[in-house]
PDB file of N, CA and C in Angstrom:
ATOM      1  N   UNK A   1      33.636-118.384-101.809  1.00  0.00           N
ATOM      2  CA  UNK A   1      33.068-117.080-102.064  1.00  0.00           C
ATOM      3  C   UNK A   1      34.178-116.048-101.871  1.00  0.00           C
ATOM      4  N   UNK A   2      34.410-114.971-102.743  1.00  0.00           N
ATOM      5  CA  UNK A   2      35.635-114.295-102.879  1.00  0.00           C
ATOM      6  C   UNK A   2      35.078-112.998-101.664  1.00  0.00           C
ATOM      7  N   UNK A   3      36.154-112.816-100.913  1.00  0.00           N
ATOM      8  CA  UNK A   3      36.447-111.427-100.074  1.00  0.00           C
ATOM      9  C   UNK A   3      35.202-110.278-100.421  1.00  0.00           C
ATOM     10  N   UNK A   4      35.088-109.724-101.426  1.00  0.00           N
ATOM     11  CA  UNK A   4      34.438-108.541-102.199  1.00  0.00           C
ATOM     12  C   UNK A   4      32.991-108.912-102.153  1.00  0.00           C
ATOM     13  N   UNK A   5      33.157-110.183-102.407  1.00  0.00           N
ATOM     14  CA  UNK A   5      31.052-110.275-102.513  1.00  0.00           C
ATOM     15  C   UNK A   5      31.027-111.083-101.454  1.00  0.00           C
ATOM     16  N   UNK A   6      31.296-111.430-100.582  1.00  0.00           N
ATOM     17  CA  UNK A   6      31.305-111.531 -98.448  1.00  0.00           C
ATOM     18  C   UNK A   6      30.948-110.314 -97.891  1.00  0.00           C
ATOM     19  N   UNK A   7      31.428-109.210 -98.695  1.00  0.00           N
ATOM     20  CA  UNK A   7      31.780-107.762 -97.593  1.00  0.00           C
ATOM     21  C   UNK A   7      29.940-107.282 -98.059  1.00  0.00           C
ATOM     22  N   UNK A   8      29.801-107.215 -99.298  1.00  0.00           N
ATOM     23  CA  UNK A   8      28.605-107.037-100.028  1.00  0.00           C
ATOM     24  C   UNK A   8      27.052-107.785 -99.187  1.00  0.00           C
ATOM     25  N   UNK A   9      27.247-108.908 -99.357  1.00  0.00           N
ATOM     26  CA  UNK A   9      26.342-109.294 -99.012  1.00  0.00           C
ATOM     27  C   UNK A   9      26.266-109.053 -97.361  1.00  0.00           C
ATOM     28  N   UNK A  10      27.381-109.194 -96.602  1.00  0.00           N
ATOM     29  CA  UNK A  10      27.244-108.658 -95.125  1.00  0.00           C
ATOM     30  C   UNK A  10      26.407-107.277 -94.980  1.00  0.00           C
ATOM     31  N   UNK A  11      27.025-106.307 -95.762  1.00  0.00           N
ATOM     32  CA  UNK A  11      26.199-105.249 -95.597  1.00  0.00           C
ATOM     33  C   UNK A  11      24.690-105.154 -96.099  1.00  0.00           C
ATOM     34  N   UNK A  12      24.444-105.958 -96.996  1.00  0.00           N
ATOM     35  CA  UNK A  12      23.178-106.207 -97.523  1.00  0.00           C
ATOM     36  C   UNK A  12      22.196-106.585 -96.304  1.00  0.00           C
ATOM     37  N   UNK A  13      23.103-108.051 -95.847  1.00  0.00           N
ATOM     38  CA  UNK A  13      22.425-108.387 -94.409  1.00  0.00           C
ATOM     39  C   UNK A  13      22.304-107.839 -93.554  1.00  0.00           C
ATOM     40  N   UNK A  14      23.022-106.828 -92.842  1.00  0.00           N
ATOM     41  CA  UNK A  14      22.920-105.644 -92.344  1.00  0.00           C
ATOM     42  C   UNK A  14      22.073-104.655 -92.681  1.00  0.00           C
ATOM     43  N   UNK A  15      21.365-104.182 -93.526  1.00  0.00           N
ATOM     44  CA  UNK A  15      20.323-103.505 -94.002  1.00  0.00           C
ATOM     45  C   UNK A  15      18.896-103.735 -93.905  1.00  0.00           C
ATOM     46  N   UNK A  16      18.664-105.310 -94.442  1.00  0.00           N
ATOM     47  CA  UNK A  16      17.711-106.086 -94.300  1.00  0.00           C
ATOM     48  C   UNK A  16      17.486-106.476 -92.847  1.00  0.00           C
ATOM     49  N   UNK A  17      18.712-106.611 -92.498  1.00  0.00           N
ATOM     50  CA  UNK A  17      18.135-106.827 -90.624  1.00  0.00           C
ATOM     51  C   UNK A  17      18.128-105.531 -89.628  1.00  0.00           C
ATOM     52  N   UNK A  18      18.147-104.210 -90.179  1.00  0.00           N
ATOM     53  CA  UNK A  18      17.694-103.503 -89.103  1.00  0.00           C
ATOM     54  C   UNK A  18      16.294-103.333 -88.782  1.00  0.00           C
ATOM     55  N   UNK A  19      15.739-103.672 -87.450  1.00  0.00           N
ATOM     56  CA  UNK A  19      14.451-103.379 -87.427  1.00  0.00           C
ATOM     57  C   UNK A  19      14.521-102.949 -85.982  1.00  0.00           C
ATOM     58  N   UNK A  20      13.450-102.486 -84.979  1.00  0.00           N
ATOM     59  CA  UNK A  20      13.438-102.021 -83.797  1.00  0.00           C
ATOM     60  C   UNK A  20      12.522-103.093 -82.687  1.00  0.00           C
ATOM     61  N   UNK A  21      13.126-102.935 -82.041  1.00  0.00           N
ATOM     62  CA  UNK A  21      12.583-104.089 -80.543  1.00  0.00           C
ATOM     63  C   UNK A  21      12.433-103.060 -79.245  1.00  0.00           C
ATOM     64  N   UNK A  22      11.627-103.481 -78.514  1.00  0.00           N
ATOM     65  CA  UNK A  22      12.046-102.813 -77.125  1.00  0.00           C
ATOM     66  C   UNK A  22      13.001-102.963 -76.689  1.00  0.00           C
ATOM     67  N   UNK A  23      13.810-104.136 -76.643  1.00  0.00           N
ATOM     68  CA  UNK A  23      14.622-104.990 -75.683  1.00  0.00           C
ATOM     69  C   UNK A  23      15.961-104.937 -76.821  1.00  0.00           C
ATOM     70  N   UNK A  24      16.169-104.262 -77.747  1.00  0.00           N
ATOM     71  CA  UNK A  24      17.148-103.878 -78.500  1.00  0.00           C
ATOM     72  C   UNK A  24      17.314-102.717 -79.423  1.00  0.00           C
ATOM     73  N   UNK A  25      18.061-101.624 -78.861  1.00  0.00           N
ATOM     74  CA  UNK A  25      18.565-100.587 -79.237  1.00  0.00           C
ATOM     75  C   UNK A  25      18.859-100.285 -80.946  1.00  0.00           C
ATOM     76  N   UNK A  26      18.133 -99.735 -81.570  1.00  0.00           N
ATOM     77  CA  UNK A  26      18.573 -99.369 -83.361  1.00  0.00           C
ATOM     78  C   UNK A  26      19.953-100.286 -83.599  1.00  0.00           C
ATOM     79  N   UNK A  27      19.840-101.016 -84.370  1.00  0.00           N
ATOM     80  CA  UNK A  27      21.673-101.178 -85.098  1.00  0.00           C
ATOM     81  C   UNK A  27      22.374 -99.869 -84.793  1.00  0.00           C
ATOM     82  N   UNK A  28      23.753 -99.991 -84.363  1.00  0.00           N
ATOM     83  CA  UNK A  28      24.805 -99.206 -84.087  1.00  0.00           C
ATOM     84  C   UNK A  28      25.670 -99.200 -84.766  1.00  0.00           C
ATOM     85  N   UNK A  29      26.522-100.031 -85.468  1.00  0.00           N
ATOM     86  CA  UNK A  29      27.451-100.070 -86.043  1.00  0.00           C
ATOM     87  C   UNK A  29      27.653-101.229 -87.127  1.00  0.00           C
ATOM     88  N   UNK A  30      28.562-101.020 -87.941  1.00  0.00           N
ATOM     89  CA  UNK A  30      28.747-101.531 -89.009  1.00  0.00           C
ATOM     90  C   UNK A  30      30.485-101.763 -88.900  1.00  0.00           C
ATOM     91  N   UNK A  31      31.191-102.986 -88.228  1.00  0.00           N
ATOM     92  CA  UNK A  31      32.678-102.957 -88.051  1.00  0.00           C
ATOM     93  C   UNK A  31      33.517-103.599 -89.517  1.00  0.00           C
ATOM     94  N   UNK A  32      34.273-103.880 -89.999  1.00  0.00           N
ATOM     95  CA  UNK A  32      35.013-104.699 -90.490  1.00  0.00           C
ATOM     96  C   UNK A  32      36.261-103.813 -90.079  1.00  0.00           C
ATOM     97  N   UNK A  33      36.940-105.531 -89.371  1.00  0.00           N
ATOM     98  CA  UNK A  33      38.536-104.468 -88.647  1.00  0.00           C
ATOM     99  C   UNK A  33      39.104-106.182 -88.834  1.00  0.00           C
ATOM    100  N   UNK A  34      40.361-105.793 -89.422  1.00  0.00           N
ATOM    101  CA  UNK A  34      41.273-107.008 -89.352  1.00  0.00           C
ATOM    102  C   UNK A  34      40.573-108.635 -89.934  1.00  0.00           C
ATOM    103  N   UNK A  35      40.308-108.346 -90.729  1.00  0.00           N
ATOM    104  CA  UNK A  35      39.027-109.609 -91.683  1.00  0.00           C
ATOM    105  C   UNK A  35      37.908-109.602 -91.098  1.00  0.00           C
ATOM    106  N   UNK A  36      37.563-109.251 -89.758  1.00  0.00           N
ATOM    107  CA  UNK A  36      36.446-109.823 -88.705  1.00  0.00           C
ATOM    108  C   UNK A  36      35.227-108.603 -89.260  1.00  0.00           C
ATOM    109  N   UNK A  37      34.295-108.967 -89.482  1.00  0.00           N
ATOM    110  CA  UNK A  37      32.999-108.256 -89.911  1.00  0.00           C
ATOM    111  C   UNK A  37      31.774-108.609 -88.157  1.00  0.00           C
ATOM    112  N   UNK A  38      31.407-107.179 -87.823  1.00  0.00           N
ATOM    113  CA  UNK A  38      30.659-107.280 -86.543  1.00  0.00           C
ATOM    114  C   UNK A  38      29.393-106.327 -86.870  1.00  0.00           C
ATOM    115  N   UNK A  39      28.281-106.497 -86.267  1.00  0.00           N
ATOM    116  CA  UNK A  39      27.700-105.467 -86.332  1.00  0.00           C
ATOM    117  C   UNK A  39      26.899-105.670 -84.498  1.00  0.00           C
ATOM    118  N   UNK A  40      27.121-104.090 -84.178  1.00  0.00           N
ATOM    119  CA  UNK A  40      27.268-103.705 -83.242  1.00  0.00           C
ATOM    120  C   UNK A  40      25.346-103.448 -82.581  1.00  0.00           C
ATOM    121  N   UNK A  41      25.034-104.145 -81.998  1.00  0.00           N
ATOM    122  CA  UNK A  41      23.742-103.323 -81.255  1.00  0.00           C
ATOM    123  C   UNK A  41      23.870-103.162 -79.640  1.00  0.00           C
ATOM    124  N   UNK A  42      23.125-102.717 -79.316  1.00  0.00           N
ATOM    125  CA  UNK A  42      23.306-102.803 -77.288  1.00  0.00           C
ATOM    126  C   UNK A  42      22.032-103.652 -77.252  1.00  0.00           C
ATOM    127  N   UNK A  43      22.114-104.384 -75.949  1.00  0.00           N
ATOM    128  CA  UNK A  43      20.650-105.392 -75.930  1.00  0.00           C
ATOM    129  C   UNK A  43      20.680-105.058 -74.476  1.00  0.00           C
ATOM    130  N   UNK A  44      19.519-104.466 -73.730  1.00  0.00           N
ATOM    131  CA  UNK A  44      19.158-104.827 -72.313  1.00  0.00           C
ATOM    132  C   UNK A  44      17.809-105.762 -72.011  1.00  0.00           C
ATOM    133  N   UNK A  45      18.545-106.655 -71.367  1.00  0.00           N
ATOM    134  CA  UNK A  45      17.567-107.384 -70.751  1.00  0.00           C
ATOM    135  C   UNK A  45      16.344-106.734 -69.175  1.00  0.00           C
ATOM    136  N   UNK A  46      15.081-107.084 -69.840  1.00  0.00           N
ATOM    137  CA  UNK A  46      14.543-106.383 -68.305  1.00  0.00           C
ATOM    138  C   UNK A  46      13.472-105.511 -68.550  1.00  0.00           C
ATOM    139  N   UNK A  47      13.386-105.333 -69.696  1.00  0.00           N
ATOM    140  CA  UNK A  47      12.657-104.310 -70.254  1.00  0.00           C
ATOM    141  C   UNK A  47      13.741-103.293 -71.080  1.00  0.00           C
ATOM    142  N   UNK A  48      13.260-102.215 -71.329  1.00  0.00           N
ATOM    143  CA  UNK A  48      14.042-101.260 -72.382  1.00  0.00           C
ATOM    144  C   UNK A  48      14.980-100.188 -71.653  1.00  0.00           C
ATOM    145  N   UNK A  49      15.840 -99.980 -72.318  1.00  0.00           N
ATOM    146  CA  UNK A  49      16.799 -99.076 -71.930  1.00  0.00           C
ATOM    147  C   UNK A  49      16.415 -97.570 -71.717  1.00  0.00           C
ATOM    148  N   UNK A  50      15.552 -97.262 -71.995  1.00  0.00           N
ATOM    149  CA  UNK A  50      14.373 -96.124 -71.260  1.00  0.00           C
ATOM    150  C   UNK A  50      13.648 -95.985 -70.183  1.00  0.00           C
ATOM    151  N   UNK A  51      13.200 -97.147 -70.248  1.00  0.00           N
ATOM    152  CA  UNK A  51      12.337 -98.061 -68.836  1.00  0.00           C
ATOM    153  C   UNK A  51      13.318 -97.695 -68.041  1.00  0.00           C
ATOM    154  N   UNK A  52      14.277 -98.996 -68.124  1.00  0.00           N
ATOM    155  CA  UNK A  52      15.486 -99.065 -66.960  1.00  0.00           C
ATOM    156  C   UNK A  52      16.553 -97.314 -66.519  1.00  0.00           C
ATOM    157  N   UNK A  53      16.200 -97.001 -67.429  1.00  0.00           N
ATOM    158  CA  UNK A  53      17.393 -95.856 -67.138  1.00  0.00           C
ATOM    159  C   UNK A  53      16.538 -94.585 -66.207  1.00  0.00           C
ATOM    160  N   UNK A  54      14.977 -94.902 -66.749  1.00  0.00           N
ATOM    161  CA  UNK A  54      14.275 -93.942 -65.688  1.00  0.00           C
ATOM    162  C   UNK A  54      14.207 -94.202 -64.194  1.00  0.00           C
ATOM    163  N   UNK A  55      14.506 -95.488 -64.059  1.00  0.00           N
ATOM    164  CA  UNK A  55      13.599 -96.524 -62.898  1.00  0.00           C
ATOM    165  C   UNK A  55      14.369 -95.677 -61.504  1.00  0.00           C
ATOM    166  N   UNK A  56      15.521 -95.028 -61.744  1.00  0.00           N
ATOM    167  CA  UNK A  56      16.228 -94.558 -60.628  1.00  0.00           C
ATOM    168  C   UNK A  56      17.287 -93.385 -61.123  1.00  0.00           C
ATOM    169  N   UNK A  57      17.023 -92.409 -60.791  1.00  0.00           N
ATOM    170  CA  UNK A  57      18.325 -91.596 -60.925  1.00  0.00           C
ATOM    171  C   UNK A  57      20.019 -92.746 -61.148  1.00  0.00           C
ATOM    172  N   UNK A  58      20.435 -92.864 -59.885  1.00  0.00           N
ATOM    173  CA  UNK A  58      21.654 -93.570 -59.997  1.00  0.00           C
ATOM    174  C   UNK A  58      21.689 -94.881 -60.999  1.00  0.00           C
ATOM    175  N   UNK A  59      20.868 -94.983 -61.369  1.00  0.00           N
ATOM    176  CA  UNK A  59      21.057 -95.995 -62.621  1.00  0.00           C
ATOM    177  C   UNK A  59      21.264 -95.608 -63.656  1.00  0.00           C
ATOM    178  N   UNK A  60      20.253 -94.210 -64.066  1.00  0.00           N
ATOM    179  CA  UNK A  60      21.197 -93.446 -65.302  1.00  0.00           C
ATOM    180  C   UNK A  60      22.092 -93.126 -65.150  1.00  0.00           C
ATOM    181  N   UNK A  61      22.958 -92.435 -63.705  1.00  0.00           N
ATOM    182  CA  UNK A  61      24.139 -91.875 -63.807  1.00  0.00           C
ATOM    183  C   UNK A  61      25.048 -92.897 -64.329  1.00  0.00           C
ATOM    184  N   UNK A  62      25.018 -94.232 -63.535  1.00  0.00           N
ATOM    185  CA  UNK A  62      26.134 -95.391 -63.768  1.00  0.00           C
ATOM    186  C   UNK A  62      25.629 -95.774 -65.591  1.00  0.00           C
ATOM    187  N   UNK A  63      25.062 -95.802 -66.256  1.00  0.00           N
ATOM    188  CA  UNK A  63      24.486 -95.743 -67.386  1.00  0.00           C
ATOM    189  C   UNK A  63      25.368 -94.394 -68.447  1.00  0.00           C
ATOM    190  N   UNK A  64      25.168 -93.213 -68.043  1.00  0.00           N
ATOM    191  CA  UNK A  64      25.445 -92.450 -68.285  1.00  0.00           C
ATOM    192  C   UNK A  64      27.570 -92.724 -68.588  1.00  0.00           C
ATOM    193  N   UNK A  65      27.608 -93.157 -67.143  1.00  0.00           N
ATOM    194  CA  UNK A  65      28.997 -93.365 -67.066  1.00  0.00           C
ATOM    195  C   UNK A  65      29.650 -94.115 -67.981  1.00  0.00           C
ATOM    196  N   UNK A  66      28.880 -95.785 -67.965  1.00  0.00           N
ATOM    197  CA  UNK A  66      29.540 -96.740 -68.801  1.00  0.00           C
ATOM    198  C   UNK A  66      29.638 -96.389 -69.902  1.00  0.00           C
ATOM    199  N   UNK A  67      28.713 -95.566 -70.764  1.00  0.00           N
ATOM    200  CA  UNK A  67      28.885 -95.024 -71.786  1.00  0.00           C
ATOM    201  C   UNK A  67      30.105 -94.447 -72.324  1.00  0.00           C
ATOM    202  N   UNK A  68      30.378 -93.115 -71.083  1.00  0.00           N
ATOM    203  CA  UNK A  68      31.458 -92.258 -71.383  1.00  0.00           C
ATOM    204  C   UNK A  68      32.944 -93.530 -71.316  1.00  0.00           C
ATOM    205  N   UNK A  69      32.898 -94.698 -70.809  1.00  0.00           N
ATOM    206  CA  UNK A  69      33.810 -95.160 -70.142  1.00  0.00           C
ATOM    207  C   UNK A  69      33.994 -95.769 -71.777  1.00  0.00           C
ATOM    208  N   UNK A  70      32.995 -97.070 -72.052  1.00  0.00           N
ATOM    209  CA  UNK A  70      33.338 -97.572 -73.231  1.00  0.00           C
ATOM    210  C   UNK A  70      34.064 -96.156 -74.631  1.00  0.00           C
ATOM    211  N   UNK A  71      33.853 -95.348 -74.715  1.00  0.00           N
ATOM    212  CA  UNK A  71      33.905 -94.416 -75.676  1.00  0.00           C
ATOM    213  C   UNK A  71      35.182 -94.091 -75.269  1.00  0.00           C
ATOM    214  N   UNK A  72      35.950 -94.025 -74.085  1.00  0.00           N
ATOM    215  CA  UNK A  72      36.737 -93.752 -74.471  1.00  0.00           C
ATOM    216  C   UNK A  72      38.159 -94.133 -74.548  1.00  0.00           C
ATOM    217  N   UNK A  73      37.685 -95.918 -73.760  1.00  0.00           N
ATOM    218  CA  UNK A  73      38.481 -96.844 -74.013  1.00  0.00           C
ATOM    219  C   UNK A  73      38.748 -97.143 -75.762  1.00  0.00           C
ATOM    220  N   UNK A  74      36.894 -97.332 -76.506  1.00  0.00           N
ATOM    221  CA  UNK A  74      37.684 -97.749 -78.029  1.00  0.00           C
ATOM    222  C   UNK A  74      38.307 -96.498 -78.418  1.00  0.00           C
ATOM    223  N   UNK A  75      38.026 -95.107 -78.088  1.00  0.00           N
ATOM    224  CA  UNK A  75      38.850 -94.019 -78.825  1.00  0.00           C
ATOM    225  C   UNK A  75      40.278 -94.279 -78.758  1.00  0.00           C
ATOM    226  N   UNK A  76      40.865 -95.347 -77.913  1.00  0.00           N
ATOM    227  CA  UNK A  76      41.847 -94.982 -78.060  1.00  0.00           C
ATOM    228  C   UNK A  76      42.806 -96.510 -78.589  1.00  0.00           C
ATOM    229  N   UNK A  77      41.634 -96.697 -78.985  1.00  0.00           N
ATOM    230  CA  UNK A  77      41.941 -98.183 -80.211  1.00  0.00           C
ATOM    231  C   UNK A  77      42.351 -97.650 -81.579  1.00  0.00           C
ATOM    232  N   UNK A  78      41.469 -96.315 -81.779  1.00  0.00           N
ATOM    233  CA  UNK A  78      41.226 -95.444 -83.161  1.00  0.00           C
ATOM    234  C   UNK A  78      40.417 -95.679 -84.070  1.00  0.00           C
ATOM    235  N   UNK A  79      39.226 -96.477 -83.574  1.00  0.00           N
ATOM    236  CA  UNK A  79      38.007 -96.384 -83.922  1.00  0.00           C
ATOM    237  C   UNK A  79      36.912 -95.383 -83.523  1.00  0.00           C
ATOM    238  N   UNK A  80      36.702 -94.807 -84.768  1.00  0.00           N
ATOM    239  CA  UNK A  80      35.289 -93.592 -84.110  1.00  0.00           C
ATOM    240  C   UNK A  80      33.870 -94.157 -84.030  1.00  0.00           C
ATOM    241  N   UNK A  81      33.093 -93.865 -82.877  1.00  0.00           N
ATOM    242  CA  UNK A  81      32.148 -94.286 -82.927  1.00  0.00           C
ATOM    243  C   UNK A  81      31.168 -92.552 -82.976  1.00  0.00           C
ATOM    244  N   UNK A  82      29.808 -93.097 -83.181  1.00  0.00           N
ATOM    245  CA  UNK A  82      29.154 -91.768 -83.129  1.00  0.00           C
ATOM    246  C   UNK A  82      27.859 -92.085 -82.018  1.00  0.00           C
ATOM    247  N   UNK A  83      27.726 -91.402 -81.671  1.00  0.00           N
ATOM    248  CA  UNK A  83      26.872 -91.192 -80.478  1.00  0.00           C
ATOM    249  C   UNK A  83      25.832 -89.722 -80.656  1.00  0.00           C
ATOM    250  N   UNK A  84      24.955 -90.355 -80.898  1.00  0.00           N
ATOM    251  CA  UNK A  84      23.850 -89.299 -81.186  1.00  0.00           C
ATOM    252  C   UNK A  84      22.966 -88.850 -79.809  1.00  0.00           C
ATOM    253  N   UNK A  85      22.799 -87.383 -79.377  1.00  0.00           N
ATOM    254  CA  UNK A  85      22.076 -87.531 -78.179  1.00  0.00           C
ATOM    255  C   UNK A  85      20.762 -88.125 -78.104  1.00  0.00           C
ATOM    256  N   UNK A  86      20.474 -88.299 -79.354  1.00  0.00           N
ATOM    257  CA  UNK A  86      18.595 -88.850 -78.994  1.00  0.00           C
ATOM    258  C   UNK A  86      18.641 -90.586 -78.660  1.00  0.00           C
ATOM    259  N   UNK A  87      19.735 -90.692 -78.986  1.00  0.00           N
ATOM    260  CA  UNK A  87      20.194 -92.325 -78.730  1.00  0.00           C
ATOM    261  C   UNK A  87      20.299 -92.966 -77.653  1.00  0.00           C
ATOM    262  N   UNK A  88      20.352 -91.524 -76.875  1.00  0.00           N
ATOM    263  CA  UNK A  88      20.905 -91.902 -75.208  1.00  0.00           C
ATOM    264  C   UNK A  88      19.906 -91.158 -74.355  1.00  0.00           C
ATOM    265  N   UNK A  89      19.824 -92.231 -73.384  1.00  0.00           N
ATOM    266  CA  UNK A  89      18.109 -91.731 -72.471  1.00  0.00           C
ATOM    267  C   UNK A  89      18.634 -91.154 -71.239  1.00  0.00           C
TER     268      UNK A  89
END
């Protein structure tokens, strides 16, 4: 199967598989970097990432944190990511 209709149908599959879970966050991203094709979701186990992030102040903060932390480790890969506030509890 040639390069061009791999990339195609990935994103196709990517389309067809977004759907919503408790226990998994909207599709996030859409990668192809260096041949490797990823697509990006967050998954918490435990219940939902709303649930959990209310359950205690200091759990959103450290929540809050890892966030800022991952963002700005890949920023400086030179990949942009986008981060929407309604995305984040």
């Amino acid at each position: 199967m040639n390069e061009k209709r791999m990339g195609h149908e990935f994103r196709n599959d990517r389309d067809t598989r977004c759907f919503e879970h408790l226990n998994l966050i909207r599709f996030s991203r859409l990668l192809e970097y260096s041949g490797d094709r990823l697509i990006i979701v967050d998954y918490v186990s435990n219940g939902n990432l709303q649930e959990t992030s209310k359950k205690k102040d200091a759990l959103q903060i450290e929540l809050e944190q890892g966030i800022l932390e991952f963002f700005f480790e890949m920023k400086s890969t030179g990949l942009s990511f986008d981060f929407v506030e309604e995305n984040i509890y």
